[in-house]
Protein backbone atom coordinates (compact mmCIF):
# COMPACT_ATOMS: atom_id res chain seq x y z
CA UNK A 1 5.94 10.86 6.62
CA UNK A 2 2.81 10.04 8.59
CA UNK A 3 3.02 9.13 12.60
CA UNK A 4 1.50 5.54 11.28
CA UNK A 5 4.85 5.57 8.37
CA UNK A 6 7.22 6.75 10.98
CA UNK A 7 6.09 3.93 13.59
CA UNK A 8 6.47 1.42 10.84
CA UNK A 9 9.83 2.70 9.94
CA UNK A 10 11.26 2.43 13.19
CA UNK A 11 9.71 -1.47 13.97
CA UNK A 12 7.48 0.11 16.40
CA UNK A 13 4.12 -1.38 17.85
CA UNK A 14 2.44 1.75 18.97
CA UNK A 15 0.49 -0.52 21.56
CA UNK A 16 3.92 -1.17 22.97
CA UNK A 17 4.50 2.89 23.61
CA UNK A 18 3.67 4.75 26.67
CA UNK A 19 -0.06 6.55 26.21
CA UNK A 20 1.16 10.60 25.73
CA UNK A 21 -0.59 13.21 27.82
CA UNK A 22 -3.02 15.71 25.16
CA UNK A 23 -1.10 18.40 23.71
CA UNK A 24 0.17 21.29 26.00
CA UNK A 25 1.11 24.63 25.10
CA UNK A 26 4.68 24.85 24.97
CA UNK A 27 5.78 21.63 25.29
CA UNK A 28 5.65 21.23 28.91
CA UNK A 29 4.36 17.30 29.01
CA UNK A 30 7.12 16.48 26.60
CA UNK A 31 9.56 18.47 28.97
CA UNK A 32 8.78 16.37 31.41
CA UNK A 33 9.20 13.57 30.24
CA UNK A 34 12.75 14.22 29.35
CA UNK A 35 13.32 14.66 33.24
CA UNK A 36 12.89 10.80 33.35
CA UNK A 37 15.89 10.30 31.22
CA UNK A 38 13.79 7.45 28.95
CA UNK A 39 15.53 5.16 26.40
CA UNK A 40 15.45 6.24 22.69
CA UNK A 41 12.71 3.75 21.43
CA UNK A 42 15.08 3.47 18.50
CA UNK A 43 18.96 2.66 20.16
CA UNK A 44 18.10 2.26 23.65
CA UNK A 45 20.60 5.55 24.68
CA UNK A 46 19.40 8.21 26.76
CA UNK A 47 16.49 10.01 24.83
CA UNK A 48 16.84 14.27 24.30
CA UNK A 49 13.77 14.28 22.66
CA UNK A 50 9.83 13.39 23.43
CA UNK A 51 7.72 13.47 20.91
CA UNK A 52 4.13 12.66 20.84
CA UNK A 53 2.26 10.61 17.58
CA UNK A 54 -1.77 10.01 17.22
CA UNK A 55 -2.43 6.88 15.49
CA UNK A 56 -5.87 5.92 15.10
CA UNK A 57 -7.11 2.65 17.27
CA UNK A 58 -3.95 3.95 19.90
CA UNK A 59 -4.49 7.60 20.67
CA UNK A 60 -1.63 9.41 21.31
CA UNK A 61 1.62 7.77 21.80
CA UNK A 62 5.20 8.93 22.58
CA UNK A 63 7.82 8.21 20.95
CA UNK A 64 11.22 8.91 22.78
CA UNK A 65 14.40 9.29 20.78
CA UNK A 66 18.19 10.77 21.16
CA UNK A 67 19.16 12.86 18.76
CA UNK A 68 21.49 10.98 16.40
CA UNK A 69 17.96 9.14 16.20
CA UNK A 70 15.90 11.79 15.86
CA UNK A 71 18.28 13.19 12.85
CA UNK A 72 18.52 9.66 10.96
CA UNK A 73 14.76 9.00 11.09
CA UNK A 74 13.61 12.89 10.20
CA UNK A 75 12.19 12.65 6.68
CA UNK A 76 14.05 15.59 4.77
CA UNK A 77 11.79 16.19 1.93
CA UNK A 78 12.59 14.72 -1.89
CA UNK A 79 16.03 15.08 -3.45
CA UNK A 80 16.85 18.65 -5.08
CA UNK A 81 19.04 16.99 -7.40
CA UNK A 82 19.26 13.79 -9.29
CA UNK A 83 21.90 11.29 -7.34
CA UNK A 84 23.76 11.57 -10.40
CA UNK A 85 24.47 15.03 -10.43
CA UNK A 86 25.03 14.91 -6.74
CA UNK A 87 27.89 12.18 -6.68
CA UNK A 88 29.60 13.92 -10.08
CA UNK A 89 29.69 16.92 -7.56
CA UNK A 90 30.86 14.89 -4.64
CA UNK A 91 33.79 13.22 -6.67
CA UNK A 92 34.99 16.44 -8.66
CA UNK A 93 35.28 17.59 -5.21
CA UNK A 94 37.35 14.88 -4.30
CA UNK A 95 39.63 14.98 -7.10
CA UNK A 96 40.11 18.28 -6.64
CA UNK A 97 41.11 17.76 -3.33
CA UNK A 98 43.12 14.73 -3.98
CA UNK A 99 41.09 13.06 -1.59
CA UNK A 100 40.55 8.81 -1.86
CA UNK A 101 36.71 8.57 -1.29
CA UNK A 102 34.36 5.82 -1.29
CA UNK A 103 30.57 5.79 -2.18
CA UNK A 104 27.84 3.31 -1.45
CA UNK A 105 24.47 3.75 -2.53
CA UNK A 106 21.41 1.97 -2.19
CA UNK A 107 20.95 2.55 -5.99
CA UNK A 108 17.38 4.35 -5.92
């Protein structure tokens, strides 16, 4: 996922984001930042996490989120299985376990 793709993913207008400092070693302008406690640009909650995207037109831009946030808009990379095999595995599991379980999908 591209900084442009994540901004679009998230509703974000990167004009509407705070201008980030250039890049420091370590972290340290990011660090920072987290001492002012901003809101996760995402859910509004206190942000753990300052990142920093470059989209062209903008410059750098941060984008502040928590971590529940940060986790659920991470790209993780293309599926190692097919869904099918995955919820065959996830049920088995389940009715090995006697377990009642209930899967949505988006279908893709």
């Amino acid at each position: 996922m591209t900084d442009a793709d994540l901004l679009l993913f998230l509703g974000l207008d990167p004009a509407r984001l705070d201008p980030a400092l250039p890049w420091t070693p370590c972290g340290g302008a990011a660090i920072e930042r987290l001492r002012g406690r901003r809101p996760c640009v995402r859910c509004g909650w206190p942000s753990t996490v300052a990142g920093a995207v470059d989209i062209p037109g903008h410059g750098r831009r941060w984008v502040d989120r928590c971590m529940p946030c940060l986790t659920a808009t991470t790209p993780r990379g293309e599926a190692r299985a097919p869904l099918e095999h995955t919820l065959a595995a996830v049920t088995g599991a389940a009715r090995e376990a006697d377990a009642k379980i209930t899967i949505v999908t988006d279908g893709t």
